[in-house]
Protein backbone atom coordinates (compact mmCIF):
# COMPACT_ATOMS: atom_id res chain seq x y z
CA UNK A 1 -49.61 14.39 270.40
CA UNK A 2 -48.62 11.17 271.15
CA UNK A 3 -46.48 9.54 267.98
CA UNK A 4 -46.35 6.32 269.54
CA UNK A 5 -49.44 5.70 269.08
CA UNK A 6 -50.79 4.59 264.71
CA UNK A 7 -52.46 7.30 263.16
CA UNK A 8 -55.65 6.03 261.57
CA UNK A 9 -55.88 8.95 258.92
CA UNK A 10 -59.71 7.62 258.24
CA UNK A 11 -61.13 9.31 261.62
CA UNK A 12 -59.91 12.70 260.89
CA UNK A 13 -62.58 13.47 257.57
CA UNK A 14 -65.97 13.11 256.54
CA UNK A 15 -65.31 11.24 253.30
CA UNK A 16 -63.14 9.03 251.75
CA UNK A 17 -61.14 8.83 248.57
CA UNK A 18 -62.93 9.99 245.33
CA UNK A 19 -66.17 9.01 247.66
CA UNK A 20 -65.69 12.56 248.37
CA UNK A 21 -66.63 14.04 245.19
CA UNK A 22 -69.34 16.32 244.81
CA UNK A 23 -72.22 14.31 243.12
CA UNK A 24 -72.72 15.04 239.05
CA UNK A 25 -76.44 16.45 239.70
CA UNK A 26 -74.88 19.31 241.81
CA UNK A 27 -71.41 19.48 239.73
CA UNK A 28 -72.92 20.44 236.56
CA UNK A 29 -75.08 23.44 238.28
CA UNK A 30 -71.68 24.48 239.35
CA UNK A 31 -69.81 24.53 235.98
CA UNK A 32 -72.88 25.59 234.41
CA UNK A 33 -72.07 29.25 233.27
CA UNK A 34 -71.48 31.08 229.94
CA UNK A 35 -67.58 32.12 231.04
CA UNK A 36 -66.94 28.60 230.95
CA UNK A 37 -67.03 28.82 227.21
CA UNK A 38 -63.68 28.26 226.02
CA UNK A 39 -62.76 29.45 222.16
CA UNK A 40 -59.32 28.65 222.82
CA UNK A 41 -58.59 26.95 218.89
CA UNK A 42 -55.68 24.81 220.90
CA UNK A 43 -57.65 22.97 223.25
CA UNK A 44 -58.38 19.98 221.98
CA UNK A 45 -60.63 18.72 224.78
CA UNK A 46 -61.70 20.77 227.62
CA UNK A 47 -64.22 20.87 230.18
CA UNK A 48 -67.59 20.57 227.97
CA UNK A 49 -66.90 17.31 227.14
CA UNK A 50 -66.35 16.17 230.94
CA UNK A 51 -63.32 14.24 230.18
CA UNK A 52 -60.50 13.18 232.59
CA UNK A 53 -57.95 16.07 231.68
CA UNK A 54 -57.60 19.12 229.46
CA UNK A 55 -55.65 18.87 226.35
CA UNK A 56 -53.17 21.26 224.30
CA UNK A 57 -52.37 21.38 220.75
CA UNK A 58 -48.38 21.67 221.01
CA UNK A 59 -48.52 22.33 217.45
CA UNK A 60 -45.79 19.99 216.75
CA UNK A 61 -48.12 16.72 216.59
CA UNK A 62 -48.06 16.08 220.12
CA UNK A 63 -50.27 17.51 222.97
CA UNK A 64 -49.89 18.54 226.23
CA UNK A 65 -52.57 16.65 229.07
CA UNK A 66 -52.99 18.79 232.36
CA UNK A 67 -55.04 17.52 235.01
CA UNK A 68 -55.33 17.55 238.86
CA UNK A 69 -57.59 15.11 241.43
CA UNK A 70 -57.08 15.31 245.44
CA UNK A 71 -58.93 13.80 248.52
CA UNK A 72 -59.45 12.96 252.00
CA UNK A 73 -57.92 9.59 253.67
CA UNK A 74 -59.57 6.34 252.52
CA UNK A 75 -56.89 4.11 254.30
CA UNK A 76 -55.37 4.86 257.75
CA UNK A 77 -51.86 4.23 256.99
CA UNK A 78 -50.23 7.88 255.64
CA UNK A 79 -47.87 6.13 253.32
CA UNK A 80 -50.62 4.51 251.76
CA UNK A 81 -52.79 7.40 251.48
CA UNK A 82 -49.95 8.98 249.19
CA UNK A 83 -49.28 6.08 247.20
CA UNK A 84 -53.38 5.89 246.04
CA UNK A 85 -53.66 9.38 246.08
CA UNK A 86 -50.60 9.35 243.44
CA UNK A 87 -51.97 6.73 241.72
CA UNK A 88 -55.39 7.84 241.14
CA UNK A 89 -54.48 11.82 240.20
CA UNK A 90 -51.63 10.20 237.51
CA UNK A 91 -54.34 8.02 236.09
CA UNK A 92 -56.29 10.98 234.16
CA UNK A 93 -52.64 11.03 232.23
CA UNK A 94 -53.10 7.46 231.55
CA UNK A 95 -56.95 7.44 230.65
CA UNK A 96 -55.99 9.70 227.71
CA UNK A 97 -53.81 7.88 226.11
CA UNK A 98 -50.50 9.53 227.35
CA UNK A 99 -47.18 9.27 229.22
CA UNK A 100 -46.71 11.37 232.42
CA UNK A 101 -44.02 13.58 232.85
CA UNK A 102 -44.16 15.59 236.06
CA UNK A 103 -46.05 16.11 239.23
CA UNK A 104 -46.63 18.66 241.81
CA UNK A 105 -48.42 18.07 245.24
CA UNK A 106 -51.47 19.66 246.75
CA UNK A 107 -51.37 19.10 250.87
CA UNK A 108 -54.02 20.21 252.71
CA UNK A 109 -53.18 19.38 256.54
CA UNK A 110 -54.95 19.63 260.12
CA UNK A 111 -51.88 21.44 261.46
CA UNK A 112 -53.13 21.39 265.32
CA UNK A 113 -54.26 17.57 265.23
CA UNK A 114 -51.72 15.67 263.40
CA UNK A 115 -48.05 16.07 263.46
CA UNK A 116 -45.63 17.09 260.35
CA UNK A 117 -43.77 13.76 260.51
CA UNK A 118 -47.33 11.52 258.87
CA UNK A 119 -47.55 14.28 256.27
CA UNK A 120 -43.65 13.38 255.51
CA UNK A 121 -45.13 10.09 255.04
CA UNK A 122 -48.00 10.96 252.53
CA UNK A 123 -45.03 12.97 250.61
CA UNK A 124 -42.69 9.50 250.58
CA UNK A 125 -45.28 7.36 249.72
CA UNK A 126 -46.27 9.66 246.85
CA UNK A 127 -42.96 9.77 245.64
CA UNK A 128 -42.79 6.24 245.34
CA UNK A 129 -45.43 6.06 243.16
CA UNK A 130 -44.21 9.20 240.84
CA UNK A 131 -40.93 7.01 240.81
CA UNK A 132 -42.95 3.97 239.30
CA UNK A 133 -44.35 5.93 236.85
CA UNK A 134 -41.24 7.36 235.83
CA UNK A 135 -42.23 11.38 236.50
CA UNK A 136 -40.52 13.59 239.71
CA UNK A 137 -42.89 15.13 242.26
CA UNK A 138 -40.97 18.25 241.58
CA UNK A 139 -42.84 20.44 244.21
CA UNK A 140 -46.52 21.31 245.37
CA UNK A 141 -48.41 24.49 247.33
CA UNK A 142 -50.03 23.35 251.09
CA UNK A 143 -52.41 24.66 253.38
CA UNK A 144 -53.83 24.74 256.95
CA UNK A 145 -56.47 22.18 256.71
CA UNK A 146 -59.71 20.81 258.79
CA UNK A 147 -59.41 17.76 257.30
CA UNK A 148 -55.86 15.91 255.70
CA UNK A 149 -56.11 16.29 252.12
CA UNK A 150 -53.45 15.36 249.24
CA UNK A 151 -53.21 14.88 245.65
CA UNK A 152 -51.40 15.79 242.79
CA UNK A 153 -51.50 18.13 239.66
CA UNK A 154 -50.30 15.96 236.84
CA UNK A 155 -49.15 17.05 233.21
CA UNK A 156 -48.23 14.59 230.55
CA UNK A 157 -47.91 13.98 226.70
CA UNK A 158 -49.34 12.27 223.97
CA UNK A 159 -49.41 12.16 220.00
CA UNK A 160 -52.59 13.43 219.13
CA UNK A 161 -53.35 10.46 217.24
CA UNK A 162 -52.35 8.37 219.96
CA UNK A 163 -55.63 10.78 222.18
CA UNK A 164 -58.17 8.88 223.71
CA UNK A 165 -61.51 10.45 224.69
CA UNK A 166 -64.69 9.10 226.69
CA UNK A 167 -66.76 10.58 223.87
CA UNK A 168 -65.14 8.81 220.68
CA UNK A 169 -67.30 5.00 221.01
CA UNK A 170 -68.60 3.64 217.99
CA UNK A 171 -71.46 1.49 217.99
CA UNK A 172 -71.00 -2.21 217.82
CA UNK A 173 -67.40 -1.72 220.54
CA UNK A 174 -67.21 -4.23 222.66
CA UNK A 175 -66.25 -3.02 226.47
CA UNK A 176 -63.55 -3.87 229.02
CA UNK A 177 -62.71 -2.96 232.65
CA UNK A 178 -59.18 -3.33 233.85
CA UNK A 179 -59.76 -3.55 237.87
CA UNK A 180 -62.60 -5.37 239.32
CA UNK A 181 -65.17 -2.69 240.93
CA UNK A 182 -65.57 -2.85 244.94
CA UNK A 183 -63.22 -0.57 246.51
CA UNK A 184 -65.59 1.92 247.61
CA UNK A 185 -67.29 -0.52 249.58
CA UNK A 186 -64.77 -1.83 251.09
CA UNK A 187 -63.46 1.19 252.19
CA UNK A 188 -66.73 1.75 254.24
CA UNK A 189 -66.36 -1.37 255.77
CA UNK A 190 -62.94 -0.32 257.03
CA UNK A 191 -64.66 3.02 258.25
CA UNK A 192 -66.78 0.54 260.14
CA UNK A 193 -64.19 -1.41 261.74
CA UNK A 194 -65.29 -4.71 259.99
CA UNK A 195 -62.71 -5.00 256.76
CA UNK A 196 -61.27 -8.56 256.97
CA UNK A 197 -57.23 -8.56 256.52
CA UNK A 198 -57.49 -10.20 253.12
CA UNK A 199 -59.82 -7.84 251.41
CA UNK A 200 -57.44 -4.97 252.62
CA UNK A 201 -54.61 -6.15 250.78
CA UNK A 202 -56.83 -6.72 247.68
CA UNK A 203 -58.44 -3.46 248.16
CA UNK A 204 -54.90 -1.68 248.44
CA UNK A 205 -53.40 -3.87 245.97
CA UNK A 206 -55.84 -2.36 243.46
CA UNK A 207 -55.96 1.08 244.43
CA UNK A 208 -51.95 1.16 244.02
CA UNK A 209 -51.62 0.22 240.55
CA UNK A 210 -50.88 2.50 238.04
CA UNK A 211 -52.87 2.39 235.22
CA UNK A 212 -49.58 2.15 232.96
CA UNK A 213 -51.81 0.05 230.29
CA UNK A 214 -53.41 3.41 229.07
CA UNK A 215 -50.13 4.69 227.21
CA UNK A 216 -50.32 1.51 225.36
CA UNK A 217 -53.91 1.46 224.75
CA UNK A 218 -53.11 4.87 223.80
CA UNK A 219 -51.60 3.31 220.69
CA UNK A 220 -54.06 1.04 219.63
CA UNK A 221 -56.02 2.42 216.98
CA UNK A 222 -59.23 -0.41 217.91
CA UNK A 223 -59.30 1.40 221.15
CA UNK A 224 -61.94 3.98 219.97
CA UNK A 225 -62.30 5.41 223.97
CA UNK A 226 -61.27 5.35 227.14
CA UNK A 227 -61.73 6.70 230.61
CA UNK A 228 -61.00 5.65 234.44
CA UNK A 229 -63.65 4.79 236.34
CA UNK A 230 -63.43 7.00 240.02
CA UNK A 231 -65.93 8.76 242.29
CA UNK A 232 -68.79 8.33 239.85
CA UNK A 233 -69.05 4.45 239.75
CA UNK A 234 -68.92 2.57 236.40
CA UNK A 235 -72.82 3.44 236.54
CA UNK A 236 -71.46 7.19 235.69
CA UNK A 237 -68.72 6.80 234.05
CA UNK A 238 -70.19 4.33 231.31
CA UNK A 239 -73.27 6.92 231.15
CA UNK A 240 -70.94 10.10 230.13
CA UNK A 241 -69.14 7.60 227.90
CA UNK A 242 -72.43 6.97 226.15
CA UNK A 243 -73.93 10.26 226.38
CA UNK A 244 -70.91 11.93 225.03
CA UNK A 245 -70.93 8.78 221.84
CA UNK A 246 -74.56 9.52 221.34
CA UNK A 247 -74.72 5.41 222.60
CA UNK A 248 -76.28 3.17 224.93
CA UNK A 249 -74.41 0.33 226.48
CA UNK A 250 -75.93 -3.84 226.95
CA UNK A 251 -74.14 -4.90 230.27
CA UNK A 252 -73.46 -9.04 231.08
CA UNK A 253 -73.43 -8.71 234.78
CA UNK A 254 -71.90 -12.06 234.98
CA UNK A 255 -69.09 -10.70 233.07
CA UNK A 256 -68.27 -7.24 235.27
CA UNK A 257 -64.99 -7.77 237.28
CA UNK A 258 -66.46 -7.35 240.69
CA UNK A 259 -64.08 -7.86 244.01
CA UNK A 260 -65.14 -11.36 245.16
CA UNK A 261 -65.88 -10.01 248.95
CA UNK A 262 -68.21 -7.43 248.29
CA UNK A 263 -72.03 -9.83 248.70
CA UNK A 264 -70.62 -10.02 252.35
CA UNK A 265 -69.72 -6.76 252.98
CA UNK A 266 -73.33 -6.13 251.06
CA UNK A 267 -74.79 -7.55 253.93
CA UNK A 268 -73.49 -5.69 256.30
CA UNK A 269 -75.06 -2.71 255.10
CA UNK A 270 -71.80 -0.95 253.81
CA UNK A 271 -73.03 1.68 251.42
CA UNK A 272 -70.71 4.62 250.44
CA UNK A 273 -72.78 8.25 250.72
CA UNK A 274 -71.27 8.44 247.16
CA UNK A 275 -73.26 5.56 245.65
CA UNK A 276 -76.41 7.58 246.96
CA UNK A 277 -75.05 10.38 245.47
CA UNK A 278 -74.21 8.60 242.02
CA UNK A 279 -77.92 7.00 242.42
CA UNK A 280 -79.21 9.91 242.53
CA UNK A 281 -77.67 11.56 239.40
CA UNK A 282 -77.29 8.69 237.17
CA UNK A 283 -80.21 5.81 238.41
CA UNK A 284 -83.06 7.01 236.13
CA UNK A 285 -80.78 6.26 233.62
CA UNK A 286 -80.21 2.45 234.14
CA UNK A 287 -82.72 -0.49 233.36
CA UNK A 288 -84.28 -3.23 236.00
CA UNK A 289 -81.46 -4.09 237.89
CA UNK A 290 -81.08 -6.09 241.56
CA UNK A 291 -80.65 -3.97 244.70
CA UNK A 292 -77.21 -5.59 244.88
CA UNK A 293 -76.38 -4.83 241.11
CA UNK A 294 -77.29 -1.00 241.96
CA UNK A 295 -74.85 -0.91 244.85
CA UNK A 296 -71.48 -2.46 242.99
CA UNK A 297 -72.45 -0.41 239.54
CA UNK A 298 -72.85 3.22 241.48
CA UNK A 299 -69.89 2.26 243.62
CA UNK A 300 -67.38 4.96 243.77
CA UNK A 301 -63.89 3.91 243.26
CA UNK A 302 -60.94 5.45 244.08
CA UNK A 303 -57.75 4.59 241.43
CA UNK A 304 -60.37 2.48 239.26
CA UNK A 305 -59.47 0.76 236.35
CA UNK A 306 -59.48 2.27 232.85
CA UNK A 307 -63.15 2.20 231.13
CA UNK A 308 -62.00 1.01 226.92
CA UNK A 309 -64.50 0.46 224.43
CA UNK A 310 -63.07 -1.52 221.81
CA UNK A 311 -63.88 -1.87 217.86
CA UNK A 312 -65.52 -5.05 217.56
CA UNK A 313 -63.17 -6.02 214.80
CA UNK A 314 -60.36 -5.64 217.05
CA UNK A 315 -61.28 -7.49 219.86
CA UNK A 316 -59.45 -10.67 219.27
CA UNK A 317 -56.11 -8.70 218.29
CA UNK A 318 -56.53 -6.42 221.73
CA UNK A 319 -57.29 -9.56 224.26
CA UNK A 320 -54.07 -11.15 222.34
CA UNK A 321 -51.79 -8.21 222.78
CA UNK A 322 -52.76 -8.33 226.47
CA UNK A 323 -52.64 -11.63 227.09
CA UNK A 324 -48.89 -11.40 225.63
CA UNK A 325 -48.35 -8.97 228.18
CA UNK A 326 -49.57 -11.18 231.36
CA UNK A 327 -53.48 -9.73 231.45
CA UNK A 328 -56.37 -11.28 230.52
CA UNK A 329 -59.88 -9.60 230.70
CA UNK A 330 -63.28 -10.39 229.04
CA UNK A 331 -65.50 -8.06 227.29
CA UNK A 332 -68.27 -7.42 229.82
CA UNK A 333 -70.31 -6.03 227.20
CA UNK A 334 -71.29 -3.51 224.43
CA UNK A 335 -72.46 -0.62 222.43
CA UNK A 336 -74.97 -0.04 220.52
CA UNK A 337 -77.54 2.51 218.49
CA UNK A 338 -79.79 4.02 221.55
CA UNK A 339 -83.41 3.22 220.96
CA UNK A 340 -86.35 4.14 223.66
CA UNK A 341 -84.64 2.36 225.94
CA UNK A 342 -82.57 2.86 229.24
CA UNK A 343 -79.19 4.32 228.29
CA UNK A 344 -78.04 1.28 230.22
CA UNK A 345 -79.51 -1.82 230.61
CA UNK A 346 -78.38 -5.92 231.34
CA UNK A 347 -78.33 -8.23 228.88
């Protein structure tokens, strides 16, 4: 092979980012089984609660978080691809409430069509981002691939009071998004040869960012639960959030941090298959809403922000406390008692 010549990582797989999930519908036929039981009187949150990572009494008033997320290209460049991937596996650390504290890398690589020296790049650009977060990539297990894939297996810490689920809400919270939603669309537009220059770098920008905040959120006790918002859209996300509460959210779609590009790239017809997917499982569930609304809500992202539903008592001391820290985002809605309604609906 030719090295000269840029790798666009995007043309060797089918999907892209956590667009390649396998949608909920078919996920929980999959988990669905009676071995998956777990009795375990340490685990303090494991897979029947459909969480972002499994948690482990210590028994010293701390807990250990243990999770793992991997995926196909959704940029071309292979330094980038490591830094997202890196980014979105830590995340689940994050979304919990707790500090990360090592790393280890899953590589799955296409041996016979791309050379050793871009997979060195995935690796640094991973690295980088485990340096940011202030963890080692301390090692990893690879394999002979069809497709590139890479991610990480992630453990980190928390104080269990300091543990944030996606099942804890409280009616009356009041709910906040830290990264505007759009990346999975974007990302189809660069499958499509169409992204403009300027939505890359937001795009990338975005999907880079560690979502740091959740260690302090982690500590505030008016943050009653959290979760990052990936493959399944914030249509999916927000739905196990209020299925596992026993809630239903109001939505003010004027309020929902949506990438400013994305009514263009709208009308170019650039649809993730995972929205379809996400559709699919979670639609039925959601009021009246515009074709367009539809699209950005079941949007998959890939390193999404983090998902907080906030006491509506504390609002005013948590938009402070960010705002002293060089953020500023609006509530973009609520939750409330579920009547006969949609489990979701617009305000």
């Amino acid at each position: 092979m030719d090295t000269t010549i840029p790798i666009q990582l995007t043309h060797y797989s089918h999907g892209a980012g956590c667009g390649c999930k396998i949608s909920p519908a078919i996920l929980d036929k999959i988990l669905h089984s009676p071995l998956a039981i777990t009795t375990d009187p340490r685990l303090l949150v494991g897979n029947d609660k459909r969480d972002d990572a499994a948690v482990l009494d210590l028994g010293n008033g701390s807990a250990l978080i243990s999770t793992t997320d991997f995926f196909m290209p959704i940029v071309d460049d292979p330094y980038d691809f490591g830094r997202i991937a890196s980014a979105n596996a830590i995340s689940d650390v994050y979304a919990m409430g707790g500090k990360p504290v090592l790393a280890i890398a899953i590589l799955g690589w296409p041996i016979d069509k791309l050379p050793p020296e871009v997979a060195q790049k995935v690796l640094e650009g991973a690295r980088a981002v485990c340096a940011e977060a202030g963890i080692t990539l301390a090692g990893g297990h690879s394999i002979d691939c069809p497709e590139p894939v890479f991610g990480l297996a992630v453990n980190g810490l928390v104080s269990i009071p300091n543990l944030k689920q996606n099942s804890t809400a409280t009616a009356g919270c009041r709910l906040y998004l830290t990264k505007a939603l759009g990346v999975g669309i974007l990302s189809t537009a660069q499958k499509k040869g169409i992204l403009r220059p300027e939505d890359a770098a937001v795009a990338l920008k975005s999907m880079v960012t560690l979502n740091k905040l959740g260690e302090v959120f982690g500590a505030m006790e008016g943050v009653k639960a959290m979760t990052d918002v990936t493959g399944f859209g914030l249509l999916g996300h927000l739905g196990e959030m209020c299925e596992g509460s026993g809630l239903a959210a109001v939505l003010e779609w004027e309020k929902v941090p949506v990438m400013a590009s994305l009514p263009y790239y709208l009308e170019q017809q650039c649809f993730p298959g995972g929205t379809k997917r996400n559709l699919h499982s979670y639609g039925h569930k959601v009021g009246a809403l515009t074709e367009q609304q539809r699209y950005i809500l079941a949007d998959p992202q890939t390193s999404g922000g983090l998902l907080v539903a906030v006491s509506e008592e504390s609002t005013q001391d948590f938009e402070t406390q960010l705002r002293d820290q060089g953020y500023s985002f609006q509530s973009f809605g609520g939750l409330k008692v579920p009547d006969d309604g949609p489990l979701i609906t617009m305000a």
